[in-house]
PDB file of N, CA and C in Angstrom:
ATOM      1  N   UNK A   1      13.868 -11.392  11.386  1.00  0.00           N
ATOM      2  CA  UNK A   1      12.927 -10.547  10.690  1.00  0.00           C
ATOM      3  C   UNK A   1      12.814 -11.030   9.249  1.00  0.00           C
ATOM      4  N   UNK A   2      11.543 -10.726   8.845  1.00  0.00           N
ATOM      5  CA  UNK A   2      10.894 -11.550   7.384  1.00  0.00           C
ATOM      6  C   UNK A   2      10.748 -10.422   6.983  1.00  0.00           C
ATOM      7  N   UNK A   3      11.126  -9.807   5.500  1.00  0.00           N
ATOM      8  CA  UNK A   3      10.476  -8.699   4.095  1.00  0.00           C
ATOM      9  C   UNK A   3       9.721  -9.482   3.606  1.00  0.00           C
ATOM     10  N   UNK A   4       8.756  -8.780   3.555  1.00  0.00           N
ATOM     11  CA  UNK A   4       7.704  -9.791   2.448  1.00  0.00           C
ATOM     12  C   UNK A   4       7.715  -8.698   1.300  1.00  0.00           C
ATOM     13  N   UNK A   5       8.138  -9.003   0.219  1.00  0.00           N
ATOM     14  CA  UNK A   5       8.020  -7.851  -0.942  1.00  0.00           C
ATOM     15  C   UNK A   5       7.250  -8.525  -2.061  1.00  0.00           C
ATOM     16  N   UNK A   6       6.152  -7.371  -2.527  1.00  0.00           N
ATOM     17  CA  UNK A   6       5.244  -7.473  -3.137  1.00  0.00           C
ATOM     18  C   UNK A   6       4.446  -6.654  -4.358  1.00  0.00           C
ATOM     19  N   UNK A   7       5.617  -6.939  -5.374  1.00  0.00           N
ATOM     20  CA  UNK A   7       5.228  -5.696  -6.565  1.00  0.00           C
ATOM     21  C   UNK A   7       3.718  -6.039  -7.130  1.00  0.00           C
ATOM     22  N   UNK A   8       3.363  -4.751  -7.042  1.00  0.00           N
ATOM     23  CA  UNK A   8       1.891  -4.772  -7.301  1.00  0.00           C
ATOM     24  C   UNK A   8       1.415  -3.750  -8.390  1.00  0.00           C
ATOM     25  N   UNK A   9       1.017  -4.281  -9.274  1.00  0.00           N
ATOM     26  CA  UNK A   9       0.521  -4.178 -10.589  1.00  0.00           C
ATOM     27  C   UNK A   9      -0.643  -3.420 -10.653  1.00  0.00           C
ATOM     28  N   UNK A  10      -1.553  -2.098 -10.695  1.00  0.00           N
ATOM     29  CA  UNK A  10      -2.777  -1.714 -10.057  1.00  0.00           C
ATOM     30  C   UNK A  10      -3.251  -1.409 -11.580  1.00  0.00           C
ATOM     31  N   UNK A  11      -4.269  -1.879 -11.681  1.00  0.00           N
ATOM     32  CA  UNK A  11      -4.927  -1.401 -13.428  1.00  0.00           C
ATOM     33  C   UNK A  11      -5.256  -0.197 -13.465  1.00  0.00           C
ATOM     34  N   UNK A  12      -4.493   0.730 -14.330  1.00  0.00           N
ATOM     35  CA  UNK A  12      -4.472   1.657 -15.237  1.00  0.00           C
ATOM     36  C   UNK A  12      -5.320   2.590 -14.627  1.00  0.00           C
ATOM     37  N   UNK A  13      -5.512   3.725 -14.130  1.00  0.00           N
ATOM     38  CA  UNK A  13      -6.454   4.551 -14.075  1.00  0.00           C
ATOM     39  C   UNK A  13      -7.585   4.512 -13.007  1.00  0.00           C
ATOM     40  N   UNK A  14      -7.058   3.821 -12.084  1.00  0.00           N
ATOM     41  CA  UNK A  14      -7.425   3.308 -10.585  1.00  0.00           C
ATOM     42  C   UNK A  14      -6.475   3.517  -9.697  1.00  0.00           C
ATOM     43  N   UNK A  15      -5.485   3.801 -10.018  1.00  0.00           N
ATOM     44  CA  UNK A  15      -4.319   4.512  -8.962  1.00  0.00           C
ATOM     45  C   UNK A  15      -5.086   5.273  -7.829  1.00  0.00           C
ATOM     46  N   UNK A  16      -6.051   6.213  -8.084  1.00  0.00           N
ATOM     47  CA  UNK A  16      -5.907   7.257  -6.660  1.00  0.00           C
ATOM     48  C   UNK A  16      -7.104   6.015  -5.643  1.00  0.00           C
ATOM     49  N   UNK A  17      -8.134   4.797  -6.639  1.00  0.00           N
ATOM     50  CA  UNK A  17      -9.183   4.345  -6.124  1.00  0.00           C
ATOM     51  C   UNK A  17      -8.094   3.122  -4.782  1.00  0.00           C
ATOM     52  N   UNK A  18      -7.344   2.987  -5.382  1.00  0.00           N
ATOM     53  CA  UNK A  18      -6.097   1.645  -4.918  1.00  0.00           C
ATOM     54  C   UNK A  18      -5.922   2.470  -4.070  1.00  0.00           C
ATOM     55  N   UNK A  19      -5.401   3.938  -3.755  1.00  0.00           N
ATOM     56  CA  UNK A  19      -4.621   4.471  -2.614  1.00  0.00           C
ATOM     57  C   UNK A  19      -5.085   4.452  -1.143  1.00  0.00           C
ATOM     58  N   UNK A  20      -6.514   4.830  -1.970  1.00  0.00           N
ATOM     59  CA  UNK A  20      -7.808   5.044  -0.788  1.00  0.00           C
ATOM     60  C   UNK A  20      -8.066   3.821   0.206  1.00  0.00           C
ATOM     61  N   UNK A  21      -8.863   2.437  -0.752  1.00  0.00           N
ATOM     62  CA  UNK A  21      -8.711   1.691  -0.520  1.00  0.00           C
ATOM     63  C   UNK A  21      -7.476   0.801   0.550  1.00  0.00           C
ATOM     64  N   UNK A  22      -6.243   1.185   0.145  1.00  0.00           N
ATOM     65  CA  UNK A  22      -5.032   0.783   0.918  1.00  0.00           C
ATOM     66  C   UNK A  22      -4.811   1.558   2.259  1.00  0.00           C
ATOM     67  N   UNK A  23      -5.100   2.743   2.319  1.00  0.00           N
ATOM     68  CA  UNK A  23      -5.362   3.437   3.303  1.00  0.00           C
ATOM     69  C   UNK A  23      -5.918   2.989   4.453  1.00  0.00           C
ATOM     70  N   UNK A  24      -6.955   2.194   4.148  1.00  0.00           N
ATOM     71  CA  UNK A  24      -8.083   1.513   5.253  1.00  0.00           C
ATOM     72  C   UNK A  24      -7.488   0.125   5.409  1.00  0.00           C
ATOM     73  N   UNK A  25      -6.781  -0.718   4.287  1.00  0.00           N
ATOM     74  CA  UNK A  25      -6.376  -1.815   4.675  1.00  0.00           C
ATOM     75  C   UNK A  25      -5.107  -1.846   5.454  1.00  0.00           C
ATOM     76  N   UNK A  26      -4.268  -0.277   5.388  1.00  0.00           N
ATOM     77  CA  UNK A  26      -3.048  -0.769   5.933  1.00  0.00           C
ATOM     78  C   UNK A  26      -3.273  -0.659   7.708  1.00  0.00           C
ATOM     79  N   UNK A  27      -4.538  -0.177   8.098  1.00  0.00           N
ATOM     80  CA  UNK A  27      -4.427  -0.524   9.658  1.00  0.00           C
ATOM     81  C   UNK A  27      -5.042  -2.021   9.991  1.00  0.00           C
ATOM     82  N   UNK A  28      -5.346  -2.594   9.145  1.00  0.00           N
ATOM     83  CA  UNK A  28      -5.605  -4.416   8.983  1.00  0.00           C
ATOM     84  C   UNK A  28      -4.408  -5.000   9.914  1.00  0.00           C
ATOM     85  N   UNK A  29      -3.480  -4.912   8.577  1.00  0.00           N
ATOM     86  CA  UNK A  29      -2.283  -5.646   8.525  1.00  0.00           C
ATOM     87  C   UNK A  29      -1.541  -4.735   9.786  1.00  0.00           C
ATOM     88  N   UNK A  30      -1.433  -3.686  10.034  1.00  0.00           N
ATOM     89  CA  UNK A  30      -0.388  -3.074  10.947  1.00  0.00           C
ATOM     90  C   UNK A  30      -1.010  -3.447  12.544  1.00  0.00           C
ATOM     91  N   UNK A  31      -1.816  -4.338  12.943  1.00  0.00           N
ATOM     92  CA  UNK A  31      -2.677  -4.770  13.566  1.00  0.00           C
ATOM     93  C   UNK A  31      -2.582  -6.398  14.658  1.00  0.00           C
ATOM     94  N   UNK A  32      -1.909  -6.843  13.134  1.00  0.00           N
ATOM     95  CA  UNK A  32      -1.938  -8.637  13.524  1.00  0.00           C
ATOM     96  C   UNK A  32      -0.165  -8.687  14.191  1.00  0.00           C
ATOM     97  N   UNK A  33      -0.732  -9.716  14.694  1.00  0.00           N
ATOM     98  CA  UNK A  33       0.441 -10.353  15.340  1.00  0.00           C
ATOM     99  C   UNK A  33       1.700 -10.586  14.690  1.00  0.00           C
ATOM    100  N   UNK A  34       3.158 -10.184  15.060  1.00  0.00           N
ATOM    101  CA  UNK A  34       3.915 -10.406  14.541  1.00  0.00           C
ATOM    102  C   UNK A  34       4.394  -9.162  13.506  1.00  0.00           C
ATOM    103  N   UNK A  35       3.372  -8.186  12.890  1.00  0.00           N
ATOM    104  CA  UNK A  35       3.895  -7.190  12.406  1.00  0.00           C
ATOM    105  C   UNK A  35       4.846  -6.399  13.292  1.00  0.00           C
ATOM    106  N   UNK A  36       6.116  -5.909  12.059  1.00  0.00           N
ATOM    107  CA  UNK A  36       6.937  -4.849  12.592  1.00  0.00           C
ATOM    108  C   UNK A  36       6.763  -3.708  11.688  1.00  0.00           C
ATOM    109  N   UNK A  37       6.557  -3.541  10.244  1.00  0.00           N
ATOM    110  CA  UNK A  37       6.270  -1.739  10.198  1.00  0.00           C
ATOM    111  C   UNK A  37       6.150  -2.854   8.213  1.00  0.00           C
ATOM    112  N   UNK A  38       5.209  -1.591   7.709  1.00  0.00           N
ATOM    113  CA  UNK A  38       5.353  -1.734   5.941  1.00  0.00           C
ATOM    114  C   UNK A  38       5.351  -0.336   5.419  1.00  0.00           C
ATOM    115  N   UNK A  39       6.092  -0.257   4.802  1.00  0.00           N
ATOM    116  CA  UNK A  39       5.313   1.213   2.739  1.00  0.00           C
ATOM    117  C   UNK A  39       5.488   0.278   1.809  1.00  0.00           C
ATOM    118  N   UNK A  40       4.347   1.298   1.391  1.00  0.00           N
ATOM    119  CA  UNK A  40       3.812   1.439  -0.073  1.00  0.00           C
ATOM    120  C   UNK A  40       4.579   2.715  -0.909  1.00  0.00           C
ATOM    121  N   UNK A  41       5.527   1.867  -1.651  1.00  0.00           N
ATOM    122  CA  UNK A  41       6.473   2.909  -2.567  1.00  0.00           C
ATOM    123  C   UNK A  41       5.342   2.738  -4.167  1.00  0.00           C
ATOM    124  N   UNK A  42       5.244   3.855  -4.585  1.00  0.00           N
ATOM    125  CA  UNK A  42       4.859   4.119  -6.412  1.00  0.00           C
ATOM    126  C   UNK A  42       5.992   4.446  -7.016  1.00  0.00           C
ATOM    127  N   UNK A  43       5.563   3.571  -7.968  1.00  0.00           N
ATOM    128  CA  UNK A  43       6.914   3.427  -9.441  1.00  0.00           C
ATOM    129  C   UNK A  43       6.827   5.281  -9.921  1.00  0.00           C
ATOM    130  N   UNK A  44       7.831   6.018 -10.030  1.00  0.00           N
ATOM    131  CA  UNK A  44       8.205   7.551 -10.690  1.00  0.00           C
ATOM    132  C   UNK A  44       7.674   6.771 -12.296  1.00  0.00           C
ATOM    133  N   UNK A  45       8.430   5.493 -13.146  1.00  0.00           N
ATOM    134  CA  UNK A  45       8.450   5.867 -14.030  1.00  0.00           C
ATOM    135  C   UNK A  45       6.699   4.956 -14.701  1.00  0.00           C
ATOM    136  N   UNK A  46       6.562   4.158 -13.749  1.00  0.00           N
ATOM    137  CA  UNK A  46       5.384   3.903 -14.440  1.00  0.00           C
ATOM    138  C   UNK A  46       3.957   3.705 -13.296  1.00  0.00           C
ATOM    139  N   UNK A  47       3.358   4.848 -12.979  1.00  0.00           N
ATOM    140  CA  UNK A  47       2.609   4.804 -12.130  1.00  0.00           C
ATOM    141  C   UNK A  47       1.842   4.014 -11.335  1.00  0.00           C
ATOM    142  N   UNK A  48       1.379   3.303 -12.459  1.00  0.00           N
ATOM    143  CA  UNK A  48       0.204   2.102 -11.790  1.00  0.00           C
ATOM    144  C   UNK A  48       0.987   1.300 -10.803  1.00  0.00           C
ATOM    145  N   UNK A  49       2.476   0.895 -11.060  1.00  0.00           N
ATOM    146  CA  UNK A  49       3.052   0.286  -9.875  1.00  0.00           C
ATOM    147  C   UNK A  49       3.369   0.651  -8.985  1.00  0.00           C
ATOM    148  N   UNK A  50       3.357  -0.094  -8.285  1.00  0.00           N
ATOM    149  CA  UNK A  50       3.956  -0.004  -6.906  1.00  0.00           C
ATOM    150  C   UNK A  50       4.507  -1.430  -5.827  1.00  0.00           C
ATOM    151  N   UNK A  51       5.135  -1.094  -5.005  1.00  0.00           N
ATOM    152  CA  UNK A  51       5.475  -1.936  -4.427  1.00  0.00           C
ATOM    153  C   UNK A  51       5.007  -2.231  -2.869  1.00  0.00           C
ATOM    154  N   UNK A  52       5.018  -2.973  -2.250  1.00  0.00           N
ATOM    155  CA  UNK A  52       4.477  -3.285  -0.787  1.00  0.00           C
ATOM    156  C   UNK A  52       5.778  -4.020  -0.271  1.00  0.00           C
ATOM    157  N   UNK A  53       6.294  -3.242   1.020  1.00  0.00           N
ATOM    158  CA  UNK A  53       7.325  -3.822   1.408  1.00  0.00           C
ATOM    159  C   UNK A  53       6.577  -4.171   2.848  1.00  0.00           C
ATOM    160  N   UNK A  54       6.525  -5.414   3.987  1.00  0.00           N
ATOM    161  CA  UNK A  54       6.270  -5.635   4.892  1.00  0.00           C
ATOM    162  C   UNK A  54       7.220  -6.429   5.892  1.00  0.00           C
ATOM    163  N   UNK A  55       7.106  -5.807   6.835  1.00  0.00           N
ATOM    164  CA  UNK A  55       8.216  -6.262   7.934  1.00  0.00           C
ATOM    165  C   UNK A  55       7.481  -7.315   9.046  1.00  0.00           C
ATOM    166  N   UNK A  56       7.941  -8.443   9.023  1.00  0.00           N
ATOM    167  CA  UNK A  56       6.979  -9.555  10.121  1.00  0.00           C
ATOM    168  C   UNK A  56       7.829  -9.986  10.879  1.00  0.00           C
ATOM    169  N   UNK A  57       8.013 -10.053  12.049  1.00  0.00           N
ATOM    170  CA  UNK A  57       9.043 -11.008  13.343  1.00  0.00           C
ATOM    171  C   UNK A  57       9.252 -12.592  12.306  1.00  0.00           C
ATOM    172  N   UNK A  58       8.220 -13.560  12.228  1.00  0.00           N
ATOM    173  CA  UNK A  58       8.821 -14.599  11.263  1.00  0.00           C
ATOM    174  C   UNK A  58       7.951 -14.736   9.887  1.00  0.00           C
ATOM    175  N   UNK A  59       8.671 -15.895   9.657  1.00  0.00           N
ATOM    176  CA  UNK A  59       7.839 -15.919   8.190  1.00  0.00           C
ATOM    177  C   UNK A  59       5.775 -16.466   8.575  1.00  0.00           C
ATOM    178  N   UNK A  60       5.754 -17.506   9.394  1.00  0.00           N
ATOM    179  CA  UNK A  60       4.649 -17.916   9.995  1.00  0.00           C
ATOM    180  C   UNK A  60       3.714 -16.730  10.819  1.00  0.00           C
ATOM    181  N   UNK A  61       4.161 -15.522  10.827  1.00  0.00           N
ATOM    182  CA  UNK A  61       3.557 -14.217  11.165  1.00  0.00           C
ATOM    183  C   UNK A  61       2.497 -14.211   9.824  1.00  0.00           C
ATOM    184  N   UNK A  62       3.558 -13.809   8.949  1.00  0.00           N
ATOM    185  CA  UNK A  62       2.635 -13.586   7.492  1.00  0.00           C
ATOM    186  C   UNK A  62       1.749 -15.192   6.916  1.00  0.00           C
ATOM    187  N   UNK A  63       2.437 -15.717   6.579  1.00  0.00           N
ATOM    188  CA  UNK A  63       1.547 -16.745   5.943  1.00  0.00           C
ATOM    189  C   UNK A  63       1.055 -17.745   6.486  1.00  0.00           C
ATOM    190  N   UNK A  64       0.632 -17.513   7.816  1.00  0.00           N
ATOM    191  CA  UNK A  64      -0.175 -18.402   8.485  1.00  0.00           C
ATOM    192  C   UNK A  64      -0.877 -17.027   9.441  1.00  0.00           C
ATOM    193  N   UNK A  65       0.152 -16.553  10.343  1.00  0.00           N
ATOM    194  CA  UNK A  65      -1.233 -15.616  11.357  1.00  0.00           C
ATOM    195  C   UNK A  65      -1.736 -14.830  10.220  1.00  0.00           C
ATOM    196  N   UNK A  66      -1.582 -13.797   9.188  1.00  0.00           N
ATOM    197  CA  UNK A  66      -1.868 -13.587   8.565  1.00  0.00           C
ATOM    198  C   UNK A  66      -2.881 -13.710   7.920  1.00  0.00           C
ATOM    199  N   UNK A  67      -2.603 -14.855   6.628  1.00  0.00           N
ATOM    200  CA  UNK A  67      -3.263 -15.244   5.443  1.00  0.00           C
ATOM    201  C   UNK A  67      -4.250 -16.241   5.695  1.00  0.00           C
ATOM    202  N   UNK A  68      -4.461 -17.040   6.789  1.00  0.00           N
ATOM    203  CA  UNK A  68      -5.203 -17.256   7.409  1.00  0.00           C
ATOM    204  C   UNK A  68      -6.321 -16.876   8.378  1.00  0.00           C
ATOM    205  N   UNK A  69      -6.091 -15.270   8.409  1.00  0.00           N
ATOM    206  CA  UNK A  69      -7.099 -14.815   9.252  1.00  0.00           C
ATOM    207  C   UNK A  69      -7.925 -14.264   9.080  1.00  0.00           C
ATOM    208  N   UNK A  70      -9.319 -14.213   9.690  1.00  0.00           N
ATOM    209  CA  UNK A  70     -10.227 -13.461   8.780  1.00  0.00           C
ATOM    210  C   UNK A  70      -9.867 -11.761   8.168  1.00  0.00           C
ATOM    211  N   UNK A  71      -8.906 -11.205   9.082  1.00  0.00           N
ATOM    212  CA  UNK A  71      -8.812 -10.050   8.519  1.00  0.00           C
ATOM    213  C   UNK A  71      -8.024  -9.672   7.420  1.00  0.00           C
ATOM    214  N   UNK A  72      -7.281 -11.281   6.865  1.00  0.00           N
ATOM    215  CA  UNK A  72      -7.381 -11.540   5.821  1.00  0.00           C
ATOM    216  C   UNK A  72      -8.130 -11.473   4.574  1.00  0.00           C
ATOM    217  N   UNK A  73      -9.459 -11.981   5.135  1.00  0.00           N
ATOM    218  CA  UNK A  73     -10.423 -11.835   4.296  1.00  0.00           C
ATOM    219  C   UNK A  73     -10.709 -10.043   3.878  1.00  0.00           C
ATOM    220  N   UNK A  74     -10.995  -9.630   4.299  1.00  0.00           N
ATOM    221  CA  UNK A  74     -10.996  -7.770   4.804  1.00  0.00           C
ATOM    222  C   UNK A  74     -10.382  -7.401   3.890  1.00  0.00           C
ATOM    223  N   UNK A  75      -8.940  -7.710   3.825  1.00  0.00           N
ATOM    224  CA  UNK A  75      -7.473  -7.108   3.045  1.00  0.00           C
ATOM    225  C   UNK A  75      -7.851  -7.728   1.567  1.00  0.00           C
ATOM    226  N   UNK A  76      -8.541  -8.620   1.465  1.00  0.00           N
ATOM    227  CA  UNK A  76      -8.083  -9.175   0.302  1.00  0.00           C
ATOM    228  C   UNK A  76      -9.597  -8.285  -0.459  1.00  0.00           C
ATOM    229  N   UNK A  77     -11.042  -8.425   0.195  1.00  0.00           N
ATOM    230  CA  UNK A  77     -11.779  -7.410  -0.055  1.00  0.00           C
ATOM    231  C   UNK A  77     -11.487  -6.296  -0.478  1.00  0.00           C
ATOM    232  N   UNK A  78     -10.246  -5.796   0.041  1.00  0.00           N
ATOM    233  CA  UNK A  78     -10.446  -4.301  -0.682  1.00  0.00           C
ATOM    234  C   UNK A  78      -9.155  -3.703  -1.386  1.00  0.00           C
ATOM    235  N   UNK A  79      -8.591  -4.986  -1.716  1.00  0.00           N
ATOM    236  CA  UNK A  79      -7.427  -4.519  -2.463  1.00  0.00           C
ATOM    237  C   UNK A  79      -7.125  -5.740  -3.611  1.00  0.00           C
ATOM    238  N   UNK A  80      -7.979  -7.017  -3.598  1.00  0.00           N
ATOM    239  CA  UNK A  80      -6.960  -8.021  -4.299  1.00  0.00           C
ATOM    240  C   UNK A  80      -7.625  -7.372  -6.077  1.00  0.00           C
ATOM    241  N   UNK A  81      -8.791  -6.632  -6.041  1.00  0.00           N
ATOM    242  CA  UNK A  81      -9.877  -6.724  -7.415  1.00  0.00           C
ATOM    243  C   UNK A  81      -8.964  -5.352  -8.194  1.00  0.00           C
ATOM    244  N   UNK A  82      -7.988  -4.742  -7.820  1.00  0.00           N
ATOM    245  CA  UNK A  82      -7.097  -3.446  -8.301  1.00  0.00           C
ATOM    246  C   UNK A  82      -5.923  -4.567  -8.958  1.00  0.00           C
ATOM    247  N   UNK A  83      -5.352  -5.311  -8.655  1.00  0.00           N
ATOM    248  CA  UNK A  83      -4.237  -5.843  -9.378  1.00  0.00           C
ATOM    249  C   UNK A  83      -4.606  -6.335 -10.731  1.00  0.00           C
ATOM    250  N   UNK A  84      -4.023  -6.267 -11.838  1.00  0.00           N
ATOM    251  CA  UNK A  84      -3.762  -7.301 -13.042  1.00  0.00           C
ATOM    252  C   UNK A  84      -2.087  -7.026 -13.634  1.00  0.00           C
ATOM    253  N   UNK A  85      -1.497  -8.404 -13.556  1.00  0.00           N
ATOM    254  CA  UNK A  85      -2.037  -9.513 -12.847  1.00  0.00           C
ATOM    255  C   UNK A  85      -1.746  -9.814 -11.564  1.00  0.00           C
ATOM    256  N   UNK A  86      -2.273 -10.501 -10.966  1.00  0.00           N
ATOM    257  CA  UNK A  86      -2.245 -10.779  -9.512  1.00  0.00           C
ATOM    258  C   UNK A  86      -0.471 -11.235  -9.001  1.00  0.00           C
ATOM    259  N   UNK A  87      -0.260 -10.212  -8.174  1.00  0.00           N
ATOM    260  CA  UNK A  87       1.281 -10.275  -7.520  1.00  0.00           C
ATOM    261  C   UNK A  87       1.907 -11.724  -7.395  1.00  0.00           C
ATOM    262  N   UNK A  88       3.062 -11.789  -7.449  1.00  0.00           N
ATOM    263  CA  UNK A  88       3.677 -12.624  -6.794  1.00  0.00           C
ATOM    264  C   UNK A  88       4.334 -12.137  -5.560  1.00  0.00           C
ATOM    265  N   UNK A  89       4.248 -12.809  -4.328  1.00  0.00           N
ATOM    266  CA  UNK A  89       4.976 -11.801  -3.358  1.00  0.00           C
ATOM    267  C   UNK A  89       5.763 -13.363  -3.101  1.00  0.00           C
ATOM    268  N   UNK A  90       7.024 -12.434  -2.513  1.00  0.00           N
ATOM    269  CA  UNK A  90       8.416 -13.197  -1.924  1.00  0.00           C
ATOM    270  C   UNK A  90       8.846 -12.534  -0.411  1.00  0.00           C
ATOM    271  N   UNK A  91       9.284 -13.583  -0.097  1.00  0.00           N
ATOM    272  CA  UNK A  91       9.821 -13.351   1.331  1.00  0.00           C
ATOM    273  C   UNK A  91      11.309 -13.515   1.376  1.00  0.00           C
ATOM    274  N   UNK A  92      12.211 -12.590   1.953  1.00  0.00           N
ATOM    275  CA  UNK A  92      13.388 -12.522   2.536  1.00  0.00           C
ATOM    276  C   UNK A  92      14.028 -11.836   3.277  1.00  0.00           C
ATOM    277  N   UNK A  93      15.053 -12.842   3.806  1.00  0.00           N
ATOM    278  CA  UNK A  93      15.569 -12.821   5.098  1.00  0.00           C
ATOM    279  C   UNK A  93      17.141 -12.214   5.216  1.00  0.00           C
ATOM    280  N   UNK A  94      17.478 -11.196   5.905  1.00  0.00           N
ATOM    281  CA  UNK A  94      18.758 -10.436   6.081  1.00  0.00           C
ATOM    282  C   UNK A  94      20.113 -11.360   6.011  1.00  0.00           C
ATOM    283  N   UNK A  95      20.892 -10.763   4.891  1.00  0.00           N
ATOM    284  CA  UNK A  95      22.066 -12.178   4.617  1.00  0.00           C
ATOM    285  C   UNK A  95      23.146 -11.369   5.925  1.00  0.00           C
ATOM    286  N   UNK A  96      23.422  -9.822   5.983  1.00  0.00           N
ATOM    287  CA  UNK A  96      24.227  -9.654   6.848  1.00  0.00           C
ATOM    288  C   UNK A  96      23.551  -8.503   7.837  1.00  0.00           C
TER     289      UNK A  96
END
C-alpha cells in the first residue's frame, strides 16, 4: 500500500468554494483503479489548509493509472485553480 500525502494550500477565502468543488472530485479519484480509501483533513489552526491523504494498492496506481487519465483531467479542472502555491505531494510506504 502507497499514502500519497498532499498538503494543500487553498487561497484565502475560497475554503467553502474548494469544499464543494472536492466533493464532486472525490468520486473521480475513489473510482480508478487501484484506489483503497482518502480524507480531506482542514488545518484547526490555519484554515485555508488542508491536507489530502490517499490510499493506492501501488505507487503506479497513482502516477500513472491515475495522472495519466483523462479523469485526471476532470480532477485537475476542478480543484488544481484553488491552490497557491501549487502542492507538492509525496508518496509513502509502511516501514512496519
Amino acid at each position: 500500500m502507497i499514502l500519497e500525502v498532499a498538503p494543500l494550500d487553498v487561497i484565502a477565502g475560497k475554503e467553502a468554494m474548494f469544499e464543494a468543488a472536492f466533493a464532486k472530485a472525490q468520486t473521480i479519484i475513489a473510482l480508478m483503479d487501484g484506489y483503497l480509501s482518502h480524507e480531506l483533513q482542514r488545518c484547526t489552526e490555519h484554515p485555508n489548509r488542508y491536507i489530502l491523504l490517499v490510499r493506492w494498492q501501488t505507487l503506479e496506481h497513482h502516477t500513472i493509472g491515475f495522472r495519466q487519465s483523462p479523469q485526471y483531467q476532470e480532477w485537475r479542472g476542478l480543484l488544481h485553480h484553488f491552490y497557491d502555491p501549487f502542492p507538492t505531494v509525496l508518496h509513502y510506504e509502511s516501514v512496519f
